[in-house]
Protein backbone atom coordinates (compact mmCIF):
# COMPACT_ATOMS: atom_id res chain seq x y z
CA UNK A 1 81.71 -8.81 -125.14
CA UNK A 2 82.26 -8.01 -129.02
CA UNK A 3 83.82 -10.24 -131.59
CA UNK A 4 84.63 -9.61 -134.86
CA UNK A 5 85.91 -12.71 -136.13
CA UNK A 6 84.00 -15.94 -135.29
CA UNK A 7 85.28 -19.46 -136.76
CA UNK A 8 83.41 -22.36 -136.25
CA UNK A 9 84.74 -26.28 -136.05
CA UNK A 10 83.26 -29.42 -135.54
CA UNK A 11 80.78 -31.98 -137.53
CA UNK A 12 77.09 -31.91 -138.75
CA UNK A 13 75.99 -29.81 -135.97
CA UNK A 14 78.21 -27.14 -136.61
CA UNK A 15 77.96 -27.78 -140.13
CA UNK A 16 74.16 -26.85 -139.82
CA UNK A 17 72.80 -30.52 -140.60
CA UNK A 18 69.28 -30.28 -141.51
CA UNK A 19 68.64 -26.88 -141.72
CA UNK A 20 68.56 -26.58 -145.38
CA UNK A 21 69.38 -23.99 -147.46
CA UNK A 22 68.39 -22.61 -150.90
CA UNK A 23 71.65 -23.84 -152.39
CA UNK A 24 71.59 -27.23 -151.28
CA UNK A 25 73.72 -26.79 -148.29
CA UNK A 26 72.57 -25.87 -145.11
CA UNK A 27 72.46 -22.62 -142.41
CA UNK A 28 72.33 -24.32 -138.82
CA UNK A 29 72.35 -22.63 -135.63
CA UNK A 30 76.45 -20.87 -136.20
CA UNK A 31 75.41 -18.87 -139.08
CA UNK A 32 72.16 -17.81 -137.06
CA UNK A 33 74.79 -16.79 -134.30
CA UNK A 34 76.92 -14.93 -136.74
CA UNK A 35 74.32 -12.96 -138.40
CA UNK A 36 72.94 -12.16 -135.25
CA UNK A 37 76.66 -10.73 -134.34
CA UNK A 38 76.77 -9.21 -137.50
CA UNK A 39 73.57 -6.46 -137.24
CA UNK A 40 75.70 -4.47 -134.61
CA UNK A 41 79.10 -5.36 -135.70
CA UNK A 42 79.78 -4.35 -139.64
CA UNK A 43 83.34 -5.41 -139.43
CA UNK A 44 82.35 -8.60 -138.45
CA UNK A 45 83.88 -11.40 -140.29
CA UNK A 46 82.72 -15.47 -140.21
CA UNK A 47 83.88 -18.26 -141.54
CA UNK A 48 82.71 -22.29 -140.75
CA UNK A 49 85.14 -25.26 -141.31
CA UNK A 50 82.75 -28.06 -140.08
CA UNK A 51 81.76 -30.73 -142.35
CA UNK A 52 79.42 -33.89 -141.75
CA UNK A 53 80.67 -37.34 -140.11
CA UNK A 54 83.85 -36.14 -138.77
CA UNK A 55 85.00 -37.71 -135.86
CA UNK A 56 87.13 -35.31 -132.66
CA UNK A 57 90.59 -36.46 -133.87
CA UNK A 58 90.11 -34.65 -137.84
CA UNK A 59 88.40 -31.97 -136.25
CA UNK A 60 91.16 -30.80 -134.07
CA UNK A 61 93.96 -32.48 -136.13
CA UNK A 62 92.72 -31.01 -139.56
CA UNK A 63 90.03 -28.15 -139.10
CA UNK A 64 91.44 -26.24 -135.82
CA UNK A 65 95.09 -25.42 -137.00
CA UNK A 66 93.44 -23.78 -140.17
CA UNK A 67 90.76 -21.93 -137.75
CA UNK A 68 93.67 -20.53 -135.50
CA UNK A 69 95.52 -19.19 -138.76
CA UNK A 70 92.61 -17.24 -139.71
CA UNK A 71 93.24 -15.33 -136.25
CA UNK A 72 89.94 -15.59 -134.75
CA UNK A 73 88.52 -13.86 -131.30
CA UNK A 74 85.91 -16.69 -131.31
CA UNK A 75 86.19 -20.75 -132.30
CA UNK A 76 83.53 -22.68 -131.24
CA UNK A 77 84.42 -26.06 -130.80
CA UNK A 78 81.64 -29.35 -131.31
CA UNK A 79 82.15 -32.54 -131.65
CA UNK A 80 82.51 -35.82 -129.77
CA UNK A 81 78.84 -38.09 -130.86
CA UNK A 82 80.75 -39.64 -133.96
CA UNK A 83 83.26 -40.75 -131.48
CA UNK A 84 80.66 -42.15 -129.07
CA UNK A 85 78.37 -43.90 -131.70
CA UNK A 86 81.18 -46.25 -132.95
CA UNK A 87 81.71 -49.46 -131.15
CA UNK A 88 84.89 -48.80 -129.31
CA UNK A 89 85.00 -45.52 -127.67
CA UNK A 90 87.58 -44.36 -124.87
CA UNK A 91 86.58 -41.23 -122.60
CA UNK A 92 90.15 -40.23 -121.33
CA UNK A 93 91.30 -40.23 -124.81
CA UNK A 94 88.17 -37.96 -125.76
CA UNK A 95 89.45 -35.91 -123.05
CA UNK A 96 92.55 -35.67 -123.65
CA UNK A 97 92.08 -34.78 -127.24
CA UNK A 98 89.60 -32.35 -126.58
CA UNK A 99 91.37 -30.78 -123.81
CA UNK A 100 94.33 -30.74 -125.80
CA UNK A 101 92.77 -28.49 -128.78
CA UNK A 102 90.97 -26.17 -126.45
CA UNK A 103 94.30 -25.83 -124.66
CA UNK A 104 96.23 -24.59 -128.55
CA UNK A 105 92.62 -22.57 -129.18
CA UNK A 106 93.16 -20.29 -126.14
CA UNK A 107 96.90 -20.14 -126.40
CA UNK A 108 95.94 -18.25 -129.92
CA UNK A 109 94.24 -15.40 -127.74
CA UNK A 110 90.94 -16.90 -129.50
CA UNK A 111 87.60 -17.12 -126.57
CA UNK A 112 86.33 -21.18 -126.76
CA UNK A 113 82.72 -22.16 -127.47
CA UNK A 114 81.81 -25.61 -125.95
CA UNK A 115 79.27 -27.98 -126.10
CA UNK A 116 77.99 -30.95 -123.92
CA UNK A 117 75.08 -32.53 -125.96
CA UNK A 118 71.65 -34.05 -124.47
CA UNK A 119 70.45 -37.23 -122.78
CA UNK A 120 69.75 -39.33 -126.49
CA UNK A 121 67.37 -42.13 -124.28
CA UNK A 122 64.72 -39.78 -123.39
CA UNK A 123 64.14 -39.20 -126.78
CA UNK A 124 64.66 -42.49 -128.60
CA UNK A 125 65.11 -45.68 -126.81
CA UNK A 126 67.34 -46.78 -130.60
CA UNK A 127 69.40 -44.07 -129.36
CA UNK A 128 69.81 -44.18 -125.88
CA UNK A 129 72.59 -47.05 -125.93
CA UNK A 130 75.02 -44.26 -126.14
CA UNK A 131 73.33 -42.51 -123.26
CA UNK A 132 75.97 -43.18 -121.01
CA UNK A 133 78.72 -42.25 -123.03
CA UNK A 134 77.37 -39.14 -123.68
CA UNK A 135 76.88 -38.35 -120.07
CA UNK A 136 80.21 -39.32 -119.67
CA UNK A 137 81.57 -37.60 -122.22
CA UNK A 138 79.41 -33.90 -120.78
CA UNK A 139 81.25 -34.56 -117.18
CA UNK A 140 84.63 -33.94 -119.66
CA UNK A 141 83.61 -31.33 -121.49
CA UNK A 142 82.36 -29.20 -118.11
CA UNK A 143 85.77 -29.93 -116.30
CA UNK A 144 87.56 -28.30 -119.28
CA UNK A 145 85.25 -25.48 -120.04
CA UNK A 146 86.02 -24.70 -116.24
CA UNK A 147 89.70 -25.34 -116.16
CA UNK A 148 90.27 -23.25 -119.13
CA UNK A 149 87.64 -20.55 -119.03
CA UNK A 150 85.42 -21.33 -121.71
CA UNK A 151 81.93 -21.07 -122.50
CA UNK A 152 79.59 -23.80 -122.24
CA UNK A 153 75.97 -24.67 -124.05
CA UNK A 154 74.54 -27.79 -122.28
CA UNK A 155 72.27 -29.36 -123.55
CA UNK A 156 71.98 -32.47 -120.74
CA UNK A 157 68.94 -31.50 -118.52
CA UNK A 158 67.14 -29.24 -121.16
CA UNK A 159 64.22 -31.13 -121.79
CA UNK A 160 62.80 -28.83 -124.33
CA UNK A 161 64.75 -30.48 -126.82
CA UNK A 162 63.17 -33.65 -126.32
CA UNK A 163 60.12 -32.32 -128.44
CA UNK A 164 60.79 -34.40 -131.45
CA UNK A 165 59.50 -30.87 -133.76
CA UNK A 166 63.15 -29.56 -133.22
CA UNK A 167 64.71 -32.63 -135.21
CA UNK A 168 64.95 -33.95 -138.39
CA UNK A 169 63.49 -37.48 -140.13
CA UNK A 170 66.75 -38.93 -139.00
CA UNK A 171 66.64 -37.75 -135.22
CA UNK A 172 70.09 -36.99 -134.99
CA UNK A 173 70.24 -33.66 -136.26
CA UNK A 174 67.91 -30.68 -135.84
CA UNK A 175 65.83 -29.01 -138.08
CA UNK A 176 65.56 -25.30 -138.63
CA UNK A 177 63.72 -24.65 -135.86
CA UNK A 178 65.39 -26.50 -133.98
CA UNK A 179 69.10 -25.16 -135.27
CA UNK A 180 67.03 -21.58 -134.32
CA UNK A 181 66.46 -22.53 -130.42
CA UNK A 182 70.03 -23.69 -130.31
CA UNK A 183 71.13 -20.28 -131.77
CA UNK A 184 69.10 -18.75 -129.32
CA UNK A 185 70.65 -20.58 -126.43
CA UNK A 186 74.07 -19.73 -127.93
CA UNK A 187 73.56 -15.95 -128.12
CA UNK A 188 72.49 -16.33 -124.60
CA UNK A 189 74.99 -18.01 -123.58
CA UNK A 190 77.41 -15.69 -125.19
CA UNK A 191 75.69 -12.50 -123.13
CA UNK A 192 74.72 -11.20 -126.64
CA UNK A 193 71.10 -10.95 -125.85
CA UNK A 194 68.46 -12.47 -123.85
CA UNK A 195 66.29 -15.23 -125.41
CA UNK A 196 63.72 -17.19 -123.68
CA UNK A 197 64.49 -20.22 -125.44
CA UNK A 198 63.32 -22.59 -122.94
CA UNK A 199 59.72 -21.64 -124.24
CA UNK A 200 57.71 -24.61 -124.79
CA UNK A 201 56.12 -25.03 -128.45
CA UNK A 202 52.51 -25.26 -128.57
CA UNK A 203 50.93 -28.64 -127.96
CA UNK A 204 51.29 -31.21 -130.74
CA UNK A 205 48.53 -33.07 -132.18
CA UNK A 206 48.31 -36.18 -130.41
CA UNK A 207 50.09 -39.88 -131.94
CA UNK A 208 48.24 -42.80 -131.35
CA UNK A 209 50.97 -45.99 -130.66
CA UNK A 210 50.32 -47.10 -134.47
CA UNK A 211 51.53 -43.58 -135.85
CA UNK A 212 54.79 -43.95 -133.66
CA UNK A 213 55.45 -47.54 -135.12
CA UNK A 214 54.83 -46.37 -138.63
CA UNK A 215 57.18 -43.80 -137.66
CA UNK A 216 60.11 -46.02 -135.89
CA UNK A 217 59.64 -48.38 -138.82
CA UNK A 218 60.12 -45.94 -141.30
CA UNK A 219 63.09 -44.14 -139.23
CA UNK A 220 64.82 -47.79 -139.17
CA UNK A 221 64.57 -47.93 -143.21
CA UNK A 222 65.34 -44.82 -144.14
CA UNK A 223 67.95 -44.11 -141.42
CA UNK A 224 68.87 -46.62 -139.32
CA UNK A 225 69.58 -49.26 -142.10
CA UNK A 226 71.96 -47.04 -144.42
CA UNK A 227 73.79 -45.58 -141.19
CA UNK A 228 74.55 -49.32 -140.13
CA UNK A 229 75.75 -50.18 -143.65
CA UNK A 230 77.65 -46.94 -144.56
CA UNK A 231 80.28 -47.28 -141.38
CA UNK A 232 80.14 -51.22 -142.12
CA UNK A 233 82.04 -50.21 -145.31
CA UNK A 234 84.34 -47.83 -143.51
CA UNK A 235 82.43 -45.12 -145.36
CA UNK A 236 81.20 -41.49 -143.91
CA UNK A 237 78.47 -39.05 -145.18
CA UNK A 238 81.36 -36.37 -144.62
CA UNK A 239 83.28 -38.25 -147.55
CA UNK A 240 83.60 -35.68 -150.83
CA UNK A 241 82.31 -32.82 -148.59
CA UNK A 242 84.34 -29.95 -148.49
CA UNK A 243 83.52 -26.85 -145.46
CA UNK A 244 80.81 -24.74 -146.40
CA UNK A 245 82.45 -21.55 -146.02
CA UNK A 246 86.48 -22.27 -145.70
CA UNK A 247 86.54 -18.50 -145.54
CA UNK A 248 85.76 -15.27 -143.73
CA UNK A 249 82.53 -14.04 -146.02
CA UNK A 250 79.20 -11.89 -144.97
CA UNK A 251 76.64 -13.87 -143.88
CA UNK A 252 73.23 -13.33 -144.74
CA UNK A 253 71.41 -10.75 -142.43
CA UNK A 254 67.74 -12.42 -142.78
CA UNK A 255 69.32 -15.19 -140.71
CA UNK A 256 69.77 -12.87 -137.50
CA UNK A 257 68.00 -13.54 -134.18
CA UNK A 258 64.91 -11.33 -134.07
């Protein structure tokens, strides 16, 4: 299968949260997919409307009308954690709203790019109270990638990911090399090439029990303190942020799968 226009939706996932970038923004594992499309497909055009802290309802309220205007053969679609880390969270309605953009996504003639995200407890016990919702919430998202014919990256029993080298300070969003395996996973996914992404990373130095509560302590500070006090406000870190690239633009080669 060849695309030649690719636009992705979603939050900080999509938006490529923490895989920084020279300009202050950030690549992430869809502009790693796109370049990768890109090197045998010069007509190929990309553009990425996610942005940071947005919850399902503004992402297919607000970002996937604009994506289906652009007239895409590709719209990946990821979001759903925001939802499940606030306090009050409603699966059917997750469904339904999901189900419900996919549904206007692959009425526009546009192939749909799922995800169903990993098993949070195994790799922070902090972050394993929304374990259950987020199994919940991948049982949803595999019923409607089957009922409507989309493709699916799960993430659920892929324990790789639980090396805590493929996230960030903040443990909620990947690092570079991390935002690379998931690209690498994607392309696979996508039958655009064959990467052994399962590959385990060498053996880490070893942390003694003290460097792991230095750690948690300093997570909680940093992290865990401002997250608690930001949504206490009714606040967002996607407030002032605008979509990295609201339009189809080249994407930088270097960034391609090798």
């Amino acid at each position: 299968m060849t695309w030649h226009r690719f636009v992705a939706i979603g939050d900080s996932f999509t938006e490529g949260l923490d895989d920084r970038a020279d300009n202050g923004r950030h690549h992430g594992w869809a502009d790693r997919v796109a370049a990768t499309i890109a090197v045998d497909n010069p007509e190929f055009q990309y553009a990425n409307l996610a942005i940071r802290g947005r919850k399902l309802d503004s992402i297919i309220a607000d970002q996937l009308p604009v994506a289906i205007e652009m007239e895409p053969d590709l719209i990946s679609i990821g979001g759903g954690v925001n939802d499940a880390l606030r306090p009050h969270w409603d699966v059917t309605q997750t469904r339904d709203r999901l189900e419900g953009g996919v549904i206007e996504a692959r009425a526009s003639g546009a192939d749909v790019l799922l995800f169903a995200f990993g098993d949070s407890s195994r790799r922070s016990r902090t972050l394993g109270v929304v374990s259950s919702r987020l199994r919940a919430y991948r049982e949803v998202v595999h019923d409607i990638a089957i009922e409507h014919d989309c493709y699916l990256v799960d993430f659920w029993n892929e324990s790789i990911f639980d090396d805590r080298r493929f996230w960030a300070d903040d443990r909620l969003h990947a690092n570079d090399l991390g935002h690379e395996r998931v690209a690498e996973m994607v392309v696979t996914t996508l039958g655009l090439g064959q990467f052994d992404w399962r590959a385990p990373l060498p053996p880490a130095p070893p942390r003694t029990r003290f460097d792991a509560l230095i750690s948690d302590a300093r997570w909680t500070g940093e992290h865990l303190v401002p997250w608690v006090a930001r949504h206490l406000r009714g606040r967002s870190s996607g407030d002032g942020i605008t979509a990295k690239r609201p339009h189809f633009e080249p994407i930088e080669p270097d960034l391609a799968l090798r």
